[in-house]
PDB file of N, CA and C in Angstrom:
ATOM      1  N   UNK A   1     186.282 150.285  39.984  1.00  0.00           N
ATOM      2  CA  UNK A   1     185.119 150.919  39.376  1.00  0.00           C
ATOM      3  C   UNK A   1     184.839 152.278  40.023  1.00  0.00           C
ATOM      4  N   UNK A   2     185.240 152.089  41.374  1.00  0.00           N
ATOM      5  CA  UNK A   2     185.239 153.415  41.519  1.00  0.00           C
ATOM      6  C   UNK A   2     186.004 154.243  41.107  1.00  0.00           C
ATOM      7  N   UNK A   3     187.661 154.642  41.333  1.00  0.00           N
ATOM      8  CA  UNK A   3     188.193 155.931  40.884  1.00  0.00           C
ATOM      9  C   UNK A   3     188.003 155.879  39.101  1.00  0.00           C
ATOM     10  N   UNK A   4     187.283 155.072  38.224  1.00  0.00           N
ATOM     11  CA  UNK A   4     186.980 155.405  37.099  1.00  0.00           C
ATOM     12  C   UNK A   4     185.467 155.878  36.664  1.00  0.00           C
ATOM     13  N   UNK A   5     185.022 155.071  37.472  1.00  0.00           N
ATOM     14  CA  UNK A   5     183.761 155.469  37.180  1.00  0.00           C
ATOM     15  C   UNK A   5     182.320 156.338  38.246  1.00  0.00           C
ATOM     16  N   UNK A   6     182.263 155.961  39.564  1.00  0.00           N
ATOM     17  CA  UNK A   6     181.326 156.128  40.763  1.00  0.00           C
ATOM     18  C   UNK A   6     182.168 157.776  41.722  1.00  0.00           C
ATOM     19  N   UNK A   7     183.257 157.712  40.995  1.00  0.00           N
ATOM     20  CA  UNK A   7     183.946 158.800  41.760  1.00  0.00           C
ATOM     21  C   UNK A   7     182.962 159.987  41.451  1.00  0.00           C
ATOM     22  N   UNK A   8     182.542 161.107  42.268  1.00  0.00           N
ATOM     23  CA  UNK A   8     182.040 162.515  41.483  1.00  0.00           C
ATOM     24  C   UNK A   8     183.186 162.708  41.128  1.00  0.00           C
ATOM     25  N   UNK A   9     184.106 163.352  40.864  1.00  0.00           N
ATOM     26  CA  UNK A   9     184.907 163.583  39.898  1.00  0.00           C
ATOM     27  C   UNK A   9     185.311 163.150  38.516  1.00  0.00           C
ATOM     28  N   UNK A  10     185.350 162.026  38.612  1.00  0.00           N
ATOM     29  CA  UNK A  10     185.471 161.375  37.284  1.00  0.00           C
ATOM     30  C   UNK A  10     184.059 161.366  36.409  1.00  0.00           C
ATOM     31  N   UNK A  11     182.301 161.403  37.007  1.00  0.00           N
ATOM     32  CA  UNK A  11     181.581 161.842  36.843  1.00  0.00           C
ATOM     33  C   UNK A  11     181.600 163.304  36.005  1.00  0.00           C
ATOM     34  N   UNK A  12     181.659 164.198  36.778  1.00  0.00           N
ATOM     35  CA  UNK A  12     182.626 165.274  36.537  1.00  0.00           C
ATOM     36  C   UNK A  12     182.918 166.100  35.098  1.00  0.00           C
ATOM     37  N   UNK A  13     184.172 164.821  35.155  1.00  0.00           N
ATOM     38  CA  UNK A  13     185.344 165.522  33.612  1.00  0.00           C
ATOM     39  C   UNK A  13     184.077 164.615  32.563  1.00  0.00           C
ATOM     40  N   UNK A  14     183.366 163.422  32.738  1.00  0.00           N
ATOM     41  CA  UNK A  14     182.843 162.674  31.956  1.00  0.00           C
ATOM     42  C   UNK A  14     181.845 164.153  31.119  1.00  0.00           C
ATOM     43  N   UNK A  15     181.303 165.165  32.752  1.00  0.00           N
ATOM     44  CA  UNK A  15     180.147 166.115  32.351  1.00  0.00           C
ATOM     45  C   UNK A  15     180.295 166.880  31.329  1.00  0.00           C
ATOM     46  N   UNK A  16     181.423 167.183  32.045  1.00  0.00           N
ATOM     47  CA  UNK A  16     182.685 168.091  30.706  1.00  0.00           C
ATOM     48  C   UNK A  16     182.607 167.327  29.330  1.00  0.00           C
ATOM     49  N   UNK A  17     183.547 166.359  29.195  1.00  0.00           N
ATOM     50  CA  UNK A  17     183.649 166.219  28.340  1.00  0.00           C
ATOM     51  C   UNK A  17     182.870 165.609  27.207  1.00  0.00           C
ATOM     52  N   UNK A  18     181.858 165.822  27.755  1.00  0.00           N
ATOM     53  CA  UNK A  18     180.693 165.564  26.677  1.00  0.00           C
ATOM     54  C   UNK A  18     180.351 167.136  25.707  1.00  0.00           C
ATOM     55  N   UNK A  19     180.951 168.184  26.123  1.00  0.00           N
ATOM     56  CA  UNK A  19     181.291 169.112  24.953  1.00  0.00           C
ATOM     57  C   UNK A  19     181.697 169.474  24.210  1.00  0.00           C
ATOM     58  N   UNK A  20     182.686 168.206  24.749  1.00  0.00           N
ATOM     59  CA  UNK A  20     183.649 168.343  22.998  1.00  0.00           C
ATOM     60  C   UNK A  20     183.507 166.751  22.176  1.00  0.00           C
ATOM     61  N   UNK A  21     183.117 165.584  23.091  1.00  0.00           N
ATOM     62  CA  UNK A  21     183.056 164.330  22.490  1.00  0.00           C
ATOM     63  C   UNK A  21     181.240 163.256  22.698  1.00  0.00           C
ATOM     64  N   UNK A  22     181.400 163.152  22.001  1.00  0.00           N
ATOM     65  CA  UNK A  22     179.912 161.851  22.058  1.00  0.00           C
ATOM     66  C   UNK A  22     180.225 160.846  23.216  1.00  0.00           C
ATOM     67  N   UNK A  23     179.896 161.131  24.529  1.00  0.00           N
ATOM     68  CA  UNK A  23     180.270 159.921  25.367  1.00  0.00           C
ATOM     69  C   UNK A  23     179.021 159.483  25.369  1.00  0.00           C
ATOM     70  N   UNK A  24     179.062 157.613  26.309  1.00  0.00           N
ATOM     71  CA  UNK A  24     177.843 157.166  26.733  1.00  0.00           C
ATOM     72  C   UNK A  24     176.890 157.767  27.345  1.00  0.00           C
ATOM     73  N   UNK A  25     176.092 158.020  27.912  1.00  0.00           N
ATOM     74  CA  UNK A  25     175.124 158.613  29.232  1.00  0.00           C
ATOM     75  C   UNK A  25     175.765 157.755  30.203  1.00  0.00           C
ATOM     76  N   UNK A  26     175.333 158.606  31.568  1.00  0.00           N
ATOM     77  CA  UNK A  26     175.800 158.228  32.501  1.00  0.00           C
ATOM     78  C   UNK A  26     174.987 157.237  33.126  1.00  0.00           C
ATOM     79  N   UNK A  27     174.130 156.954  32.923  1.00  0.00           N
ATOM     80  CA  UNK A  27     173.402 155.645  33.668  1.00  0.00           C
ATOM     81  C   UNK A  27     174.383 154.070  32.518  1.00  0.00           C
ATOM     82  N   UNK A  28     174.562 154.188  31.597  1.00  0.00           N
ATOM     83  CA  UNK A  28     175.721 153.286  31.046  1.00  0.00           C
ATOM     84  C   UNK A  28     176.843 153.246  31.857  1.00  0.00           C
ATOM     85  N   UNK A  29     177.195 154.339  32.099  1.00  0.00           N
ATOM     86  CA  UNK A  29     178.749 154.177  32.798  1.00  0.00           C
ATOM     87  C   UNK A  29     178.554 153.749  34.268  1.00  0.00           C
ATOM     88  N   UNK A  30     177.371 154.259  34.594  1.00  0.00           N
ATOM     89  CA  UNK A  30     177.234 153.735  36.226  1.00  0.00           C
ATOM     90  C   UNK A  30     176.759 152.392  36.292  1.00  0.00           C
ATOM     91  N   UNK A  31     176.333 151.594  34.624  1.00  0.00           N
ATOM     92  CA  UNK A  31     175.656 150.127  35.260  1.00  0.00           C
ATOM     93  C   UNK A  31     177.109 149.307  34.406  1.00  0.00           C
ATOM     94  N   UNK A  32     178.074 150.003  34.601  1.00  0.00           N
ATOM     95  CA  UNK A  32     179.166 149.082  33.879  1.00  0.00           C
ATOM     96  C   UNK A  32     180.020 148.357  34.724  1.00  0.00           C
ATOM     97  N   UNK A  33     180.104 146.878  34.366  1.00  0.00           N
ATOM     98  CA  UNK A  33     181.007 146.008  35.255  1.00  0.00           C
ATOM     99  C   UNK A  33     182.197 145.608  34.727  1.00  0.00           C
ATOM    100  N   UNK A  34     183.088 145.252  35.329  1.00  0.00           N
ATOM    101  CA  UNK A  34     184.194 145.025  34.683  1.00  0.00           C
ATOM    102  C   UNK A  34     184.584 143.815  33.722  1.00  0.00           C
ATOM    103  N   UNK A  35     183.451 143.224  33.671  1.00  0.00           N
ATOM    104  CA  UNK A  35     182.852 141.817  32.921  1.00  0.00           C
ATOM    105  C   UNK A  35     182.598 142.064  31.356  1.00  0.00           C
ATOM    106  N   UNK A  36     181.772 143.347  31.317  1.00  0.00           N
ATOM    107  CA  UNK A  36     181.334 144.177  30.368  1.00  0.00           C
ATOM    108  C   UNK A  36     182.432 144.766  29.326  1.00  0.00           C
ATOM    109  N   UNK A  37     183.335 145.340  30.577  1.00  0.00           N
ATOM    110  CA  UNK A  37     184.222 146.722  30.037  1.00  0.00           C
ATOM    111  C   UNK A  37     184.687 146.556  28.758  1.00  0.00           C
ATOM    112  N   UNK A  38     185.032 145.385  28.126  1.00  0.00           N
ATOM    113  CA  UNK A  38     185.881 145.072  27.175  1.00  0.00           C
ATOM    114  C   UNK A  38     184.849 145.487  25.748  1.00  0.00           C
ATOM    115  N   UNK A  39     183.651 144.567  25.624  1.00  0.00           N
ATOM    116  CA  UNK A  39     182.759 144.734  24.944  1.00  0.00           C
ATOM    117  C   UNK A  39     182.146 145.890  24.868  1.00  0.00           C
ATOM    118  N   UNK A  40     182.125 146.616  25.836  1.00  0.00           N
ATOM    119  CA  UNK A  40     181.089 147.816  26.040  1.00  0.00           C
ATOM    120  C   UNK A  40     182.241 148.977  25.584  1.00  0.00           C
ATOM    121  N   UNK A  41     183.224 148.598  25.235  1.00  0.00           N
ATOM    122  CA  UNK A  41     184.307 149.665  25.055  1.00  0.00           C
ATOM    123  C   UNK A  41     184.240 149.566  23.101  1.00  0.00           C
ATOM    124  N   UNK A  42     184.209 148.170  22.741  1.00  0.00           N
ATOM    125  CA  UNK A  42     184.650 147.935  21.559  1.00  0.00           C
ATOM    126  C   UNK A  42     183.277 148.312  20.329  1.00  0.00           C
ATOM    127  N   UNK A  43     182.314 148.087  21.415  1.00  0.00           N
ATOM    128  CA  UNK A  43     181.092 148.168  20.538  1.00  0.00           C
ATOM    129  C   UNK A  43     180.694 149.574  19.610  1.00  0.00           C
ATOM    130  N   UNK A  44     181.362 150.480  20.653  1.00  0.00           N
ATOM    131  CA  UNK A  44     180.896 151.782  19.806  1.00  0.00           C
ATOM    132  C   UNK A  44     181.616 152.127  18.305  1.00  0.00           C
ATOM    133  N   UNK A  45     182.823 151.610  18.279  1.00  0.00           N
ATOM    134  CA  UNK A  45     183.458 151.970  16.943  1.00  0.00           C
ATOM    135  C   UNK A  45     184.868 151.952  17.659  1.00  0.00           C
ATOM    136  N   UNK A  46     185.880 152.246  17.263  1.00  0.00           N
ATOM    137  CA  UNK A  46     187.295 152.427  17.105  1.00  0.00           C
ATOM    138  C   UNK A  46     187.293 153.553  18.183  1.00  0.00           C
ATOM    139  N   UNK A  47     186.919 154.714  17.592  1.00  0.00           N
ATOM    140  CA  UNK A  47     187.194 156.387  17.855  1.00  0.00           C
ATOM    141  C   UNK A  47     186.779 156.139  19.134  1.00  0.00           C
ATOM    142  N   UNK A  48     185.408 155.353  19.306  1.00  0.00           N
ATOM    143  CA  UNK A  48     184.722 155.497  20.481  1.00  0.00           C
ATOM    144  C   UNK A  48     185.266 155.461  21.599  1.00  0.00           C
ATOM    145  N   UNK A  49     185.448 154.191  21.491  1.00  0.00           N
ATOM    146  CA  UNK A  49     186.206 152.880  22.208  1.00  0.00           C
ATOM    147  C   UNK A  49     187.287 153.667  22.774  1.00  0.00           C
ATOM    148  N   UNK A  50     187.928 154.332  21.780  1.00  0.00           N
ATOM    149  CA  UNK A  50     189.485 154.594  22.118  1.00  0.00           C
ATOM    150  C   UNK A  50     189.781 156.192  23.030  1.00  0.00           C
ATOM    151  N   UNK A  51     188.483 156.600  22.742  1.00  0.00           N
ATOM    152  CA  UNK A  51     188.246 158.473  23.639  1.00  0.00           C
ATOM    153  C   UNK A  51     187.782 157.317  25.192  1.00  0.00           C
ATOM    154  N   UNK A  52     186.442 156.526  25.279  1.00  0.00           N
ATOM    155  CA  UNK A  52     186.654 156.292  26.570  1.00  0.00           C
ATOM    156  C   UNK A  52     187.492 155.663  27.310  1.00  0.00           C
ATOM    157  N   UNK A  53     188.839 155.006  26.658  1.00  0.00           N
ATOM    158  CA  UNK A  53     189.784 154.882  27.022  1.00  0.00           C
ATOM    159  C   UNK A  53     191.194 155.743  27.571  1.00  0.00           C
ATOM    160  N   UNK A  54     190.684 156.648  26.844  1.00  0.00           N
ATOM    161  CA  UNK A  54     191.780 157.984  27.183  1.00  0.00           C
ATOM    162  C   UNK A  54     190.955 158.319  28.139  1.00  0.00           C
ATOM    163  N   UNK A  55     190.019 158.830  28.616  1.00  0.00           N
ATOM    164  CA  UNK A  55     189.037 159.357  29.576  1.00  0.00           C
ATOM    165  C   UNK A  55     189.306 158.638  30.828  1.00  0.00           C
ATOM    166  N   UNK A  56     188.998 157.093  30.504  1.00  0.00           N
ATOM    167  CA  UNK A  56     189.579 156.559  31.976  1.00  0.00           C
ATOM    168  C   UNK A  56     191.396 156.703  32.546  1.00  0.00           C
ATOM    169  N   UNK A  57     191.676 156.662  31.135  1.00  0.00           N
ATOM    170  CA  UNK A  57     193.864 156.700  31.479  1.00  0.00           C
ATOM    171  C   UNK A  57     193.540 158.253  32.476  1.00  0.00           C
ATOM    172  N   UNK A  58     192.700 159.195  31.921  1.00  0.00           N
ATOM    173  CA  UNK A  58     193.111 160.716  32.266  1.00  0.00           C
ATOM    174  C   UNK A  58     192.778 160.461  33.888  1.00  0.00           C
ATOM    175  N   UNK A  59     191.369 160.267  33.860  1.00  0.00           N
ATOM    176  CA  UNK A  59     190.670 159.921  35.351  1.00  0.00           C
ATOM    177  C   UNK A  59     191.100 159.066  36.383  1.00  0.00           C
ATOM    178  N   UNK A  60     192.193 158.231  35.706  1.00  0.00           N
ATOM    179  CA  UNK A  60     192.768 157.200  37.062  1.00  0.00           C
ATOM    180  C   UNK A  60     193.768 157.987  37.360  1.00  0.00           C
ATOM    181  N   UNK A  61     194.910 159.071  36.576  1.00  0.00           N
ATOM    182  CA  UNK A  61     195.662 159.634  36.612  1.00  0.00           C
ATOM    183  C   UNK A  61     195.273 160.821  37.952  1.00  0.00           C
ATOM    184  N   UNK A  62     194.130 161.973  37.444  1.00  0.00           N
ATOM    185  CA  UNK A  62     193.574 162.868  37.992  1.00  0.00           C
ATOM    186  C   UNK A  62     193.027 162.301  40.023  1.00  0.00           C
ATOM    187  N   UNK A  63     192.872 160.927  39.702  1.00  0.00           N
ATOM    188  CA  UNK A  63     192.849 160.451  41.101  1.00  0.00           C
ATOM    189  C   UNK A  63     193.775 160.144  41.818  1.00  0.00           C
ATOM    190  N   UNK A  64     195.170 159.648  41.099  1.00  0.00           N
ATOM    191  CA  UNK A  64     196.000 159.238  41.793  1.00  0.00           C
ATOM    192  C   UNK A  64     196.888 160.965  42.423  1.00  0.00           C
ATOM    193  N   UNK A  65     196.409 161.530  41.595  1.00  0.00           N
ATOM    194  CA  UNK A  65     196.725 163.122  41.863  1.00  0.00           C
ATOM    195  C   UNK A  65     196.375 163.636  43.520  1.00  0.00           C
ATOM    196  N   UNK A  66     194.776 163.432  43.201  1.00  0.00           N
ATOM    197  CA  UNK A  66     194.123 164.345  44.025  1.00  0.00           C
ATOM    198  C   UNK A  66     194.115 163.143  45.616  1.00  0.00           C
ATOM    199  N   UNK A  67     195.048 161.739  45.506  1.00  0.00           N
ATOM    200  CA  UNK A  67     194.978 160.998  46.718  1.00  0.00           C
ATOM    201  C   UNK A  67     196.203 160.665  46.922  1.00  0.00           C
ATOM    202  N   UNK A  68     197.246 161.145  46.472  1.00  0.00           N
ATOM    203  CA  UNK A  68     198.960 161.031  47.003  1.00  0.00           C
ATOM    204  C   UNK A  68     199.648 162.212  46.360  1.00  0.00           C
ATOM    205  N   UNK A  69     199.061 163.404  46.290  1.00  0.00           N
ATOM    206  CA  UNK A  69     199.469 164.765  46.301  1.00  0.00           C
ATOM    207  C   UNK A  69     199.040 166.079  46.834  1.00  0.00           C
ATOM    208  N   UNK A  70     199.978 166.393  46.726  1.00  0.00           N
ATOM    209  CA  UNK A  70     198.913 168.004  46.607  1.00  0.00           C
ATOM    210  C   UNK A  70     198.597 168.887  45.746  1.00  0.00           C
ATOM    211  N   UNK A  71     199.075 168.354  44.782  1.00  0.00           N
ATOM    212  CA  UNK A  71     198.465 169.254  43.402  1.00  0.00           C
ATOM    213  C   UNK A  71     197.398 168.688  42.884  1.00  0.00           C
ATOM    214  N   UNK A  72     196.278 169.647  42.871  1.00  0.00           N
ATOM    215  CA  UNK A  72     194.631 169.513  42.536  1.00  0.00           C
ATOM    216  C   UNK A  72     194.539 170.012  41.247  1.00  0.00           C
ATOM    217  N   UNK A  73     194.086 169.093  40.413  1.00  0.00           N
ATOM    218  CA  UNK A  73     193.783 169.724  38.897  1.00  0.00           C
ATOM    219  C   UNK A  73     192.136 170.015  38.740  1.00  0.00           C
ATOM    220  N   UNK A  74     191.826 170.572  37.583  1.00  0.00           N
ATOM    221  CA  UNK A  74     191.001 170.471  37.852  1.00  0.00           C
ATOM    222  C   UNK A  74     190.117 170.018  36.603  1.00  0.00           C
ATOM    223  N   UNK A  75     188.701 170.043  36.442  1.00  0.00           N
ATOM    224  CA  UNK A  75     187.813 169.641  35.674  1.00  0.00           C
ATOM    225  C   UNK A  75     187.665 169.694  34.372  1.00  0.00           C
ATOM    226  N   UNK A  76     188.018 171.197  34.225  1.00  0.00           N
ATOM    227  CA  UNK A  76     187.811 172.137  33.103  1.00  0.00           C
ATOM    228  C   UNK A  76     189.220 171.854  32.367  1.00  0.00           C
ATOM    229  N   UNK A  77     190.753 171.913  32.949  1.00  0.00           N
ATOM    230  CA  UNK A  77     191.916 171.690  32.780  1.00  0.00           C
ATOM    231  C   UNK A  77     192.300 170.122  32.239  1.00  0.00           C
ATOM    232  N   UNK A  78     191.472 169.278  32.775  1.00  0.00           N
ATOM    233  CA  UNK A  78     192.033 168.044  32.587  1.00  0.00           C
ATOM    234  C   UNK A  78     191.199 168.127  30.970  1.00  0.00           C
ATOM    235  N   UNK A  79     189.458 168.621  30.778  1.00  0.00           N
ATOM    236  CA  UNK A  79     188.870 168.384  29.483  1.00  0.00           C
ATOM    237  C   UNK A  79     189.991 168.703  28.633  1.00  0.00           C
ATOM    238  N   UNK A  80     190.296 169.961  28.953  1.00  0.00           N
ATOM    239  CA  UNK A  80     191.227 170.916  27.578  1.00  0.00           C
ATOM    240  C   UNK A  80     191.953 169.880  27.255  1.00  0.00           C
ATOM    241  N   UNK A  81     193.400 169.180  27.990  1.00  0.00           N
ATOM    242  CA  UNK A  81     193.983 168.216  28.311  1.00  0.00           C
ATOM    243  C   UNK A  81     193.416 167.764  27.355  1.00  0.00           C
ATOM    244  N   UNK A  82     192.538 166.480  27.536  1.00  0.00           N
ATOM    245  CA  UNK A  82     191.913 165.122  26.935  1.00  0.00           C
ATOM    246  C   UNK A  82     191.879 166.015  25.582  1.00  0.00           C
ATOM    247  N   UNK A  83     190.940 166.823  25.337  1.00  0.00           N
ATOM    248  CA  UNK A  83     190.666 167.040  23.760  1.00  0.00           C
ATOM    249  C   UNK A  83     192.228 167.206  23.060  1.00  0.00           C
ATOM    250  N   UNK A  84     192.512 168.199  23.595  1.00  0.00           N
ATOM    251  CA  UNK A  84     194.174 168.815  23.105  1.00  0.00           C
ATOM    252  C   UNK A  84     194.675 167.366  22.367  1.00  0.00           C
ATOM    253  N   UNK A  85     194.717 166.827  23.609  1.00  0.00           N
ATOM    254  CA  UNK A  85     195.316 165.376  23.272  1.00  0.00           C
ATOM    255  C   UNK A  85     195.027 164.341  22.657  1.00  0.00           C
ATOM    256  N   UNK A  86     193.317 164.295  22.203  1.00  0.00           N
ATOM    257  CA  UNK A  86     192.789 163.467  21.368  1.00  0.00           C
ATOM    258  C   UNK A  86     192.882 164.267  19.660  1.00  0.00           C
ATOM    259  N   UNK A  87     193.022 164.856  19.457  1.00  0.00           N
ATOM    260  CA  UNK A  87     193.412 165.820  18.692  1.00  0.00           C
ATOM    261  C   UNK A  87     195.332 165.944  18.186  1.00  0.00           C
ATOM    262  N   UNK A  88     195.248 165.897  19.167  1.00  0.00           N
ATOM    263  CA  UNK A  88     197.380 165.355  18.566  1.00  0.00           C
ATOM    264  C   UNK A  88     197.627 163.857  18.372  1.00  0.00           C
ATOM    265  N   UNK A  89     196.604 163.455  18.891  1.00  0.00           N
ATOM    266  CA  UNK A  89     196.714 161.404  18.346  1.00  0.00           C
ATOM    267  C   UNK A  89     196.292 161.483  17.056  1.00  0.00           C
ATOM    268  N   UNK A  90     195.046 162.116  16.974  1.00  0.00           N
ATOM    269  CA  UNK A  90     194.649 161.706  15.578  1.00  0.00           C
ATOM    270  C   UNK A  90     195.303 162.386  14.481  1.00  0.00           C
ATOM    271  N   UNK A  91     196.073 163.520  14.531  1.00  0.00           N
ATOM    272  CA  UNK A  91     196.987 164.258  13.669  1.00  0.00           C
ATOM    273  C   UNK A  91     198.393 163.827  13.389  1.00  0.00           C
ATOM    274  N   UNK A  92     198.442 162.637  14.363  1.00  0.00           N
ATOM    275  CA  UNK A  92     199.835 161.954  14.310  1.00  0.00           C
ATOM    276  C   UNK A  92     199.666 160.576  13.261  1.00  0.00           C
ATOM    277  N   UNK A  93     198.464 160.210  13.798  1.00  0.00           N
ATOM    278  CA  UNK A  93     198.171 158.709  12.976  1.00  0.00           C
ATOM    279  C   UNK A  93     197.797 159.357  11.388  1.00  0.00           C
ATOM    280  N   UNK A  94     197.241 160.720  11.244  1.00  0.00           N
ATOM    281  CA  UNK A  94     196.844 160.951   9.734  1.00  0.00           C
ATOM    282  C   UNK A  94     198.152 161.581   9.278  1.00  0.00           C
ATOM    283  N   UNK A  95     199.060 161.640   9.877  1.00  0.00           N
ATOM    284  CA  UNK A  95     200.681 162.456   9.163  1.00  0.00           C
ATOM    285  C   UNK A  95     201.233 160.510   8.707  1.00  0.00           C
ATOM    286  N   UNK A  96     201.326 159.601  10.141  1.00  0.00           N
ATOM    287  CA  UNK A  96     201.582 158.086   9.647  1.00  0.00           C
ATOM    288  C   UNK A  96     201.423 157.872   8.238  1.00  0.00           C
ATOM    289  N   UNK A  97     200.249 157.713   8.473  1.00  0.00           N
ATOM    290  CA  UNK A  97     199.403 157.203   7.127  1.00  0.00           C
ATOM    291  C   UNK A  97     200.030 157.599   5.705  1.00  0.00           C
ATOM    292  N   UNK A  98     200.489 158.491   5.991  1.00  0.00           N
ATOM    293  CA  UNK A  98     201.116 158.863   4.478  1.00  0.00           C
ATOM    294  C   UNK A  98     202.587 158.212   4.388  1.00  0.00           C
ATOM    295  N   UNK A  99     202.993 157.561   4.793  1.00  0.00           N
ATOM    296  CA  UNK A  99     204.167 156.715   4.799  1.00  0.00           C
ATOM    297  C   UNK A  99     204.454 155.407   4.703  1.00  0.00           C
ATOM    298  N   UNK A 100     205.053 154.763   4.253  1.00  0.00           N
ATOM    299  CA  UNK A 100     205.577 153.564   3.764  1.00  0.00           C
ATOM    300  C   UNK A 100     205.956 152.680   4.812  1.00  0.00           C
ATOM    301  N   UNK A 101     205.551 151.237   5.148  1.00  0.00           N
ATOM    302  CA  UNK A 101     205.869 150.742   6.033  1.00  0.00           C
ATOM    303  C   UNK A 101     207.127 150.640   6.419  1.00  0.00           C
ATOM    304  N   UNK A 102     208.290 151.228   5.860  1.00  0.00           N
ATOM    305  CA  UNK A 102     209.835 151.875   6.248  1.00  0.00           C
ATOM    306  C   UNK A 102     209.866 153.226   6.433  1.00  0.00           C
ATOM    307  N   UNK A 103     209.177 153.451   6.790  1.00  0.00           N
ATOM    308  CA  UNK A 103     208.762 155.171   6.424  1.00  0.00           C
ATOM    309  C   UNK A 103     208.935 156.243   6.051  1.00  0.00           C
ATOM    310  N   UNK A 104     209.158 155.719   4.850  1.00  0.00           N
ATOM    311  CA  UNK A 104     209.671 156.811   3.692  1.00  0.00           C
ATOM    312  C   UNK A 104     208.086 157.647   2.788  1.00  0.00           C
ATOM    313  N   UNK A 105     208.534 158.341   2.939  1.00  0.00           N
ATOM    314  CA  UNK A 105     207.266 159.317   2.046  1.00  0.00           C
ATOM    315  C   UNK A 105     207.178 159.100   0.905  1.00  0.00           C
ATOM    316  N   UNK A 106     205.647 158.738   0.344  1.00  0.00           N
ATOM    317  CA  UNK A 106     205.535 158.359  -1.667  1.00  0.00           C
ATOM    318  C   UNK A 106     206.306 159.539  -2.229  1.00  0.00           C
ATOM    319  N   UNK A 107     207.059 159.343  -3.423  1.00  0.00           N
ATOM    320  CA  UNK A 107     207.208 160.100  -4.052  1.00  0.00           C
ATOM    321  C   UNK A 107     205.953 160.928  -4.938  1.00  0.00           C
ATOM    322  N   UNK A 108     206.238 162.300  -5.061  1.00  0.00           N
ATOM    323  CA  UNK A 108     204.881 163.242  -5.448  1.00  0.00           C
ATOM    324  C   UNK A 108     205.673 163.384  -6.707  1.00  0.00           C
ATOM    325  N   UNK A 109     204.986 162.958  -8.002  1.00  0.00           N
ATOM    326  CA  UNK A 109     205.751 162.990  -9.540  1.00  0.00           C
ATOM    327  C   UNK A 109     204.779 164.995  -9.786  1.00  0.00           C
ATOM    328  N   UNK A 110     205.978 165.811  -9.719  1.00  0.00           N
ATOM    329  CA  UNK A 110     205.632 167.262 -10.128  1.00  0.00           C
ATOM    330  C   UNK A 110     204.287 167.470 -11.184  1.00  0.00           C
ATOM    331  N   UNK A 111     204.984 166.932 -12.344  1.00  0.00           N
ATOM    332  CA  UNK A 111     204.403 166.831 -13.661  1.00  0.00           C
ATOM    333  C   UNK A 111     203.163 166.373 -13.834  1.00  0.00           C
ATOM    334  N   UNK A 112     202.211 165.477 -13.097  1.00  0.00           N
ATOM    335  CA  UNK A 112     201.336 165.329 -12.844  1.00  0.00           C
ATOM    336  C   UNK A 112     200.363 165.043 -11.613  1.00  0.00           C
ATOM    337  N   UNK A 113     201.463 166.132 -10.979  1.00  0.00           N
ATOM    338  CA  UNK A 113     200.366 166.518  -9.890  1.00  0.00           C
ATOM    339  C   UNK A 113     200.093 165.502  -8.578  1.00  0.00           C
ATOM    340  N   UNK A 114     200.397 164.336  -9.348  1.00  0.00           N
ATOM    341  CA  UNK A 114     199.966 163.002  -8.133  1.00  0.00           C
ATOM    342  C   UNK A 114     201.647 162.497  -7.342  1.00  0.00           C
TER     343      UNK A 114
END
């Protein structure tokens, strides 16, 4: 709970990244147990669920960084990061979507357009 959540740093990118995404408030994230996590992840919706999941993948990452390296990233770098990257997931799953569970592309009939 800590390097995801009680860390200032992970605090932090959370500060950040509330400029580009709808996160919880931080008194949620600070009264969260790992009892919770599952439910408290699923409740918000899909999208939700699935950004504070990337947020923690980024933040356990950004710690294991800044405590068995020496390369320091930083706050502002990791947000860009997360959005960049929540942004190429969802452009990947809406390119999917248009494909056939063999994944072949519908045919587009010229003549009428569809």
């Amino acid at each position: 709970m800590h390097a995801l959540v009680r860390c200032p740093h992970a605090g932090a990118l959370r500060q950040r990244m509330r400029h580009e995404w709808s996160l919880p408030d931080e008194e949620q994230f600070n009264s969260l147990s790992m009892e919770k996590l599952l439910g408290w992840i699923l409740d918000p919706g899909v999208d939700a669920g699935a950004r504070v999941l990337l947020l923690f993948w980024r933040t356990g990452y950004i710690r294991n960084n800044l405590t068995h390296t020496i390369d320091k990233l930083s706050v502002f770098g990791s947000a860009r990061f997360l959005a960049k990257y929540w942004t190429e997931l969802c452009s990947t799953q809406h390119q999917r979507s248009s494909f056939d569970s063999k994944g072949k592309e519908p045919l587009v009939d010229s003549r009428s357009g569809s």
